[in-house]
Protein backbone atom coordinates (compact mmCIF):
# COMPACT_ATOMS: atom_id res chain seq x y z
CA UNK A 1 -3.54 18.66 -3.50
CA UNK A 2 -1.98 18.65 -7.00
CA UNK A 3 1.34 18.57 -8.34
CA UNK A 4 1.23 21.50 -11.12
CA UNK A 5 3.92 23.94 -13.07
CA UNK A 6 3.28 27.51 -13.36
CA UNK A 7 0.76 26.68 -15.66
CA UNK A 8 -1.44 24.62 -14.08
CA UNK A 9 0.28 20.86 -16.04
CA UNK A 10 0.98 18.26 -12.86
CA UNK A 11 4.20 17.25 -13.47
CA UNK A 12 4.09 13.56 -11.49
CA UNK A 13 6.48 12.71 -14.56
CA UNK A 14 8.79 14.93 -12.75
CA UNK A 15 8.01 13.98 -9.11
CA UNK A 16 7.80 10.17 -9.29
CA UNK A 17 8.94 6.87 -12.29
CA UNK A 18 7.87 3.23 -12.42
CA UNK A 19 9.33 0.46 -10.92
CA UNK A 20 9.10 -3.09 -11.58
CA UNK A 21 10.68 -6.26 -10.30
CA UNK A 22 11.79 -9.07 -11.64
CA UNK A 23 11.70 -12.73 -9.56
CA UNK A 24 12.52 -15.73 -11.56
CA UNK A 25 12.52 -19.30 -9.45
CA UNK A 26 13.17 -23.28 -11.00
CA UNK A 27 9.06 -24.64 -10.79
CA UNK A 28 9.75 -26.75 -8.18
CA UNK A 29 5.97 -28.28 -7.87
CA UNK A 30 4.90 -31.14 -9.81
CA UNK A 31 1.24 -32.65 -10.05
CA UNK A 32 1.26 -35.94 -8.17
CA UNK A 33 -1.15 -38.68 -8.47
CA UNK A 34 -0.29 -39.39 -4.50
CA UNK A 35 -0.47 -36.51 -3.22
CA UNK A 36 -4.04 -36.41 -5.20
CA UNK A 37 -5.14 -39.75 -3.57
CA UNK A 38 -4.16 -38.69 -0.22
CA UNK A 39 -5.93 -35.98 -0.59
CA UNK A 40 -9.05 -37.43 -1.79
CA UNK A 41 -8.91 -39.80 0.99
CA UNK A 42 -8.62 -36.93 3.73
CA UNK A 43 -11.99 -34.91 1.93
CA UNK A 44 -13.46 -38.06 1.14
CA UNK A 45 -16.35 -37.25 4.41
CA UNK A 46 -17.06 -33.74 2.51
CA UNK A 47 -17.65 -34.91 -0.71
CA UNK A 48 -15.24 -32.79 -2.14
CA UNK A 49 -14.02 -34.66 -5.76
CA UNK A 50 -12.01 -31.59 -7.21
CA UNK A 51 -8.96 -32.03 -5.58
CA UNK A 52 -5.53 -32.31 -6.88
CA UNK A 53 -1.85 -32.56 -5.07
CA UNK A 54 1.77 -31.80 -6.13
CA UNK A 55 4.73 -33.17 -5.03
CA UNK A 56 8.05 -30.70 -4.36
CA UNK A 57 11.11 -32.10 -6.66
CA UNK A 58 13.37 -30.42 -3.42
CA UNK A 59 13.03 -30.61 -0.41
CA UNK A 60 11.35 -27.12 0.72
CA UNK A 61 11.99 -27.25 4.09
CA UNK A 62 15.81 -27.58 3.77
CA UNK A 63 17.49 -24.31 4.97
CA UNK A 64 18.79 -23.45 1.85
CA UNK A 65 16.04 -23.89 -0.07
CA UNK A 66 14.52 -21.42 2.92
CA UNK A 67 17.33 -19.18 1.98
CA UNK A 68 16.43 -18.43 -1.42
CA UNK A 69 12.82 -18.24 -0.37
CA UNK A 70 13.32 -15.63 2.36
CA UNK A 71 15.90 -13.98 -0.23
CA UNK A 72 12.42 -13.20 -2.43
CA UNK A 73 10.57 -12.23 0.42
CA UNK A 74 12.64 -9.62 1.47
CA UNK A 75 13.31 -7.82 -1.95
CA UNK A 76 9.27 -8.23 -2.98
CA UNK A 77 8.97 -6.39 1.02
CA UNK A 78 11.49 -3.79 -0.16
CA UNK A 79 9.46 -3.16 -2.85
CA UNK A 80 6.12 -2.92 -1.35
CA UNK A 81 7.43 -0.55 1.30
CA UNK A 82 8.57 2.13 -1.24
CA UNK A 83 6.64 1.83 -4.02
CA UNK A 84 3.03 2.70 -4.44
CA UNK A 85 -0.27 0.83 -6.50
CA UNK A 86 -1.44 2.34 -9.78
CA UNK A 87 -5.22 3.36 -9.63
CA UNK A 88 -6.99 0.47 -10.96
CA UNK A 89 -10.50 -0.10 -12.20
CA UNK A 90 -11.72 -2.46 -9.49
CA UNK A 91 -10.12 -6.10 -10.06
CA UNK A 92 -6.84 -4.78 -8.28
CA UNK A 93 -3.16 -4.76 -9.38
CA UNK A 94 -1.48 -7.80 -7.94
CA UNK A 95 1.22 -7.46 -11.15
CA UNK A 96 2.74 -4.44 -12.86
CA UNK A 97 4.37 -1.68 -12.75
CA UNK A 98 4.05 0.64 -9.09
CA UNK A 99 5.01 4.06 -8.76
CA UNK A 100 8.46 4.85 -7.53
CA UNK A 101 8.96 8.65 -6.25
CA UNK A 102 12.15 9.92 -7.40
CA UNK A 103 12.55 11.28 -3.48
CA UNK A 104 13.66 7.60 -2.35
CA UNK A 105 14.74 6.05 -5.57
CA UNK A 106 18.17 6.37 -4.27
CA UNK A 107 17.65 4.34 -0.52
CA UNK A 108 15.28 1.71 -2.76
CA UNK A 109 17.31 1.22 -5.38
CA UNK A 110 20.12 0.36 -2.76
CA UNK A 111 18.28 -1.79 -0.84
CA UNK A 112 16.87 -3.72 -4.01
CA UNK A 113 20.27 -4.10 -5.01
CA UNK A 114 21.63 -5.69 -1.68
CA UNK A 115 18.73 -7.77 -1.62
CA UNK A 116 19.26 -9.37 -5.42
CA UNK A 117 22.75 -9.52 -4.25
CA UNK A 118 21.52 -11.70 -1.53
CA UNK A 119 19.22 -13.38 -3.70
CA UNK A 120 22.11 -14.54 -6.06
CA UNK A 121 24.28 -15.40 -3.20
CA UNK A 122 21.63 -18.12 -1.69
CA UNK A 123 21.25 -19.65 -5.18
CA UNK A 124 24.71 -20.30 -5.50
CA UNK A 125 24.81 -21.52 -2.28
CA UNK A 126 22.00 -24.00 -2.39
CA UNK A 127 23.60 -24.98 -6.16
CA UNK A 128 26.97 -26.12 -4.47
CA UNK A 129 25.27 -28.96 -3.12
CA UNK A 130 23.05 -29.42 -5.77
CA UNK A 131 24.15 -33.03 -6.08
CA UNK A 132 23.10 -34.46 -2.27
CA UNK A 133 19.91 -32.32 -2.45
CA UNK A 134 18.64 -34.42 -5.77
CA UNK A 135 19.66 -37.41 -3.54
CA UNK A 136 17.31 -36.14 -1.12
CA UNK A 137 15.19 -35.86 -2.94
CA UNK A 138 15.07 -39.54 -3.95
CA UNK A 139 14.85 -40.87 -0.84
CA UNK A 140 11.97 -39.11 0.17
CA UNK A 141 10.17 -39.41 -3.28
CA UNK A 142 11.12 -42.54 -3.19
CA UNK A 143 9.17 -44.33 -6.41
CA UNK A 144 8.12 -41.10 -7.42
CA UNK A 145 11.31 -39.88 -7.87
CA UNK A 146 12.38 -39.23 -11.73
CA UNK A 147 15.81 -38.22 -12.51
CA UNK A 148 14.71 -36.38 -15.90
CA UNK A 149 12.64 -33.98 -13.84
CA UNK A 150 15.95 -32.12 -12.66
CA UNK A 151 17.69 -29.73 -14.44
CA UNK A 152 21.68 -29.61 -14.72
CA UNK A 153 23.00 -27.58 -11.72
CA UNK A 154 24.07 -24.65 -14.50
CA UNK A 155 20.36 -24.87 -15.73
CA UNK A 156 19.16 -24.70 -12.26
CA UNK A 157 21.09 -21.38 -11.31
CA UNK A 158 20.26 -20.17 -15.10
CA UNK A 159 15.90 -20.50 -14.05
CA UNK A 160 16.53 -18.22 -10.87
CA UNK A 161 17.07 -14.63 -12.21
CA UNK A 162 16.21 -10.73 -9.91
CA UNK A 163 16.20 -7.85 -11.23
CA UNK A 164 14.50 -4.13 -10.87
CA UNK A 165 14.13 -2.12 -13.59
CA UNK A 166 12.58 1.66 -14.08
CA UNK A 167 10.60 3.66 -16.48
CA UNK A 168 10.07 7.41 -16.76
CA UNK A 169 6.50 8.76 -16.51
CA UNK A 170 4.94 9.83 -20.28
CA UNK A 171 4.66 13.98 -20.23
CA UNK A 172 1.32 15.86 -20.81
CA UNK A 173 3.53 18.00 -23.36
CA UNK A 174 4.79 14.89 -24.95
CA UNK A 175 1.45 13.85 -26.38
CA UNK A 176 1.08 15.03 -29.77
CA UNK A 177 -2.14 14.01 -31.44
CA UNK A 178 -3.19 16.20 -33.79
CA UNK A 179 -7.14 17.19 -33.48
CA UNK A 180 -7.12 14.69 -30.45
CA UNK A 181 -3.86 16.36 -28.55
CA UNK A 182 -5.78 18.42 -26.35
CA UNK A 183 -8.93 15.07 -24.81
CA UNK A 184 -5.66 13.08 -24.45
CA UNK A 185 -3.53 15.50 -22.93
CA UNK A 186 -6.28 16.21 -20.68
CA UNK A 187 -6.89 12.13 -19.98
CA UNK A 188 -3.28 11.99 -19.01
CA UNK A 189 -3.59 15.14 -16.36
CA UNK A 190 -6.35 13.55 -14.76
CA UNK A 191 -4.62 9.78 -14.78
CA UNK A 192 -1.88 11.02 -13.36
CA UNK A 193 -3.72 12.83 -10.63
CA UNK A 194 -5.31 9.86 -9.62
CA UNK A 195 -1.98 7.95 -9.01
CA UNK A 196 -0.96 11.51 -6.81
CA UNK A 197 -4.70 10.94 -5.38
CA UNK A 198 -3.89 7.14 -4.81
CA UNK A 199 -0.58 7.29 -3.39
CA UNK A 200 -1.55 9.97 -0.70
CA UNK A 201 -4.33 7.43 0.38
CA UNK A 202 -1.95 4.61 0.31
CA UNK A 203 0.32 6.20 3.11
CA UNK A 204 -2.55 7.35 4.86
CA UNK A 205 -3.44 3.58 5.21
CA UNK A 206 0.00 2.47 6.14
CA UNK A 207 -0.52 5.10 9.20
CA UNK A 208 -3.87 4.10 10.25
CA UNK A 209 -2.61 0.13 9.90
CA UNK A 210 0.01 0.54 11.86
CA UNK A 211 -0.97 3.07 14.47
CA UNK A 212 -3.93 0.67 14.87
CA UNK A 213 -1.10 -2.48 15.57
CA UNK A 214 0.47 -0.38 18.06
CA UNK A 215 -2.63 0.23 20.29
CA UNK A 216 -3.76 -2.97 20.29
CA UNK A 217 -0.05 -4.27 21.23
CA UNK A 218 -0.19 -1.59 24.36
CA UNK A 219 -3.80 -2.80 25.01
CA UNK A 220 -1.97 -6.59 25.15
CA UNK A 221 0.98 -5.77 26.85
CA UNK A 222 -0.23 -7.03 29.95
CA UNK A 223 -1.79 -9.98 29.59
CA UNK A 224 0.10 -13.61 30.08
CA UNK A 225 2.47 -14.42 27.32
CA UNK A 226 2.09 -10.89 25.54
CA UNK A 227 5.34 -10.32 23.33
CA UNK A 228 5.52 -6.75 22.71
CA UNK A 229 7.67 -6.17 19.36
CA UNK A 230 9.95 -2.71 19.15
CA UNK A 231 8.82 -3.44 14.96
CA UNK A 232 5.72 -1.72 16.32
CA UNK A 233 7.47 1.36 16.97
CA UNK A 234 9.74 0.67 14.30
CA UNK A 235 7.32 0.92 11.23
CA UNK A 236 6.08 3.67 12.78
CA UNK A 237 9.49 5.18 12.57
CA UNK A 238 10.24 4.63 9.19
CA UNK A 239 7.08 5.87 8.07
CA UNK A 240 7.76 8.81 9.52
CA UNK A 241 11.58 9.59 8.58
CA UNK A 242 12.14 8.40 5.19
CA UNK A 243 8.77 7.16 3.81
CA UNK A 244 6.40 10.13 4.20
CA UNK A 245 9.15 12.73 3.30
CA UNK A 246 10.09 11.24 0.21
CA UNK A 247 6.90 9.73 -0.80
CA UNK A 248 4.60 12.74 -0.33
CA UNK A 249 4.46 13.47 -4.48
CA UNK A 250 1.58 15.98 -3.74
CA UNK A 251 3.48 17.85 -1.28
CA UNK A 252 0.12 17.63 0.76
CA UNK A 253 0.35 19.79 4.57
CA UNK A 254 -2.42 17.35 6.12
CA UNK A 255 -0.10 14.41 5.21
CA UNK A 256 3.19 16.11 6.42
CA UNK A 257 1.00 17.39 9.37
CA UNK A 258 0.23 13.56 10.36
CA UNK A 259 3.84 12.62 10.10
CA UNK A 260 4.47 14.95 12.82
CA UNK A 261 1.62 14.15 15.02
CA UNK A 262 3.13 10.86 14.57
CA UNK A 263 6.59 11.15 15.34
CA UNK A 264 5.59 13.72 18.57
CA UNK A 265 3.60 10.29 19.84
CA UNK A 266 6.51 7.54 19.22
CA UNK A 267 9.16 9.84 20.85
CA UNK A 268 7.50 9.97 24.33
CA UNK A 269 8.91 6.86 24.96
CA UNK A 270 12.55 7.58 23.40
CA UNK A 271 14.52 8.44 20.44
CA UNK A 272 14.82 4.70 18.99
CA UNK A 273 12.22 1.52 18.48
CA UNK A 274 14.27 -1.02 20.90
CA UNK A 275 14.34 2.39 23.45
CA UNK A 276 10.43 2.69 23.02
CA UNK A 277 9.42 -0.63 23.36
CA UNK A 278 11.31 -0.96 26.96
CA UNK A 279 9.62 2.10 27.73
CA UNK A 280 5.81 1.83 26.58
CA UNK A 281 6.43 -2.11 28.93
CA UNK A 282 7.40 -0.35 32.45
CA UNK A 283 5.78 2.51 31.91
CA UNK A 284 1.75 3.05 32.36
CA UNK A 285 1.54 6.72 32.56
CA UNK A 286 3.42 6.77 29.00
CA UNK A 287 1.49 4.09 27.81
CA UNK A 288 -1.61 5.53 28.25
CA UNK A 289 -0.25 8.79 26.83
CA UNK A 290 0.89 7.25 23.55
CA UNK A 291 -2.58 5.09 23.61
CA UNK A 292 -4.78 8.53 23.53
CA UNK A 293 -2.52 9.79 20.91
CA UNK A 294 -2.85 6.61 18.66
CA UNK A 295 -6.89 6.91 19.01
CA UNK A 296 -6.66 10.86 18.32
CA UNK A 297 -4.14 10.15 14.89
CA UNK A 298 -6.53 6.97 13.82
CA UNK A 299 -9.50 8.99 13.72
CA UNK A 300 -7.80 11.37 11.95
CA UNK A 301 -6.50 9.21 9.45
CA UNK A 302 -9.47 7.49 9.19
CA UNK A 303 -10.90 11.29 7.79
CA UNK A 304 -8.48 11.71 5.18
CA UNK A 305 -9.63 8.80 3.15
């Protein structure tokens, strides 16, 4: 399952770059010695003393402020979705660069740019207004409100700021060490194996994780109240049309193979989510069918990590 030249070299450097975003928001918490009595009085039966409350300068509820919050949401998802975790050493990688394959740099880096786009827009918007939210603000701070706390509106638009930028994986070849070329050289083939190794288990647990959602939505579908989402079949979908093609950096069979298996199971109920969804909810014999497949693909998911 490795990426290599003629030689035997990986070339991920030619395969796959780094990606990392940039999300920039005004702080809009503050400690408050209120909020930290008020919260001292509602743990004061659990003996809990290290507590300690903020106070939000706007109003976070406000549909614009909303706007600009659901404006981040929706680029860091982008993100997520086509980009992959670096190896780490055990403590994770909440922050950082992730890797980007150069197969769907072109659909992320359109999305990412619609999204900061988007972004920009709802800061604008909520900065229009930026006048009658401060007022807001004082009337619900009431005494705790302090003028000196808010920025000028240009300031305020200046502290929000989304960007994406990308870096090109270092080459084996490029490492030129002297006595030490060839233990580094050799450091680098194997680090950037394990981001191949790491990506290929990523997708493999965006399969299981979501072929696992879908059969417990058909094993709900019944029951009173049960809202059965087409997103089920629609992540499914995606995985397996743009993710898994352009994202499989080791060019590995068994994860092309699963993508098929897959697809085959979503497209017994139709050709689109909304279509499938309709289907799987009038449809027993169909359900079933698709439920036997999603137990038969999670176990074999389950074996390739």
């Amino acid at each position: 399952m490795e990426i290599t030249t003629a030689n035997g070299a990986p070339v991920l450097s030619e395969n796959a770059m780094f990606s990392t975003p940039s999300v920039q928001r005004f702080n809009n918490k503050r400690n408050s010695s209120r909020a930290t009595e008020q919260l001292k009085a509602h743990f004061k039966t659990t003996g809990n003393k290290t507590v300690s409350g903020v106070e939000y300068l706007f109003d976070i509820e406000h549909p614009d402020w909303k706007a600009i919050t659901q404006a981040e949401t929706v680029l860091r998802k982008i993100h997520a979705t086509y980009t992959f975790a670096l190896p780490s050493s055990g403590e994770g990688q909440s922050r950082g660069p992730r890797l980007l394959p150069n197969k769907v740099a072109t659909l992320y880096l359109g999305m990412m740019h619609d999204a900061i786009d988007v972004f920009d827009q709802a800061v604008n918007a909520y900065a229009v207004n930026y006048d009658k939210h401060i007022d807001a603000s004082e009337q619900r701070l009431n005494g705790l409100f302090e003028r000196s706390k808010y920025p000028c509106r240009d300031d305020f638009v200046a502290r929000h700021h989304a960007s994406v930028s990308l870096t090109g994986l270092p080459t084996v070849e490029g490492i030129q060490a002297g006595e030490y070329t060839d233990a580094y050289r050799e450091a680098e083939i194997e680090r950037q194996q394990e981001a191949v190794n790491e990506c290929t288990k990523q997708i493999v647990n965006r399969v299981l994780d979501h072929v696992k959602r879908l059969a417990d939505g058909l094993d709900r579908i019944d029951q009173p109240r049960s809202k059965f989402s087409d997103v089920l079949f629609g992540n499914l979908v995606e995985l397996t049309d743009s993710i898994i093609p352009a994202c499989n950096v080791a060019n590995d069979p068994a994860l092309d193979q699963l993508a098929v298996d897959v697809s085959t199971m979503v497209k017994r109920a139709g050709n689109k989510p909304s279509a499938m969804a309709d289907t799987v909810k009038v449809g027993e014999v169909v359900r079933d069918q698709i439920r036997k497949d999603a137990s038969r693909i999670a176990n074999k998911a389950s074996s390739m990590l």
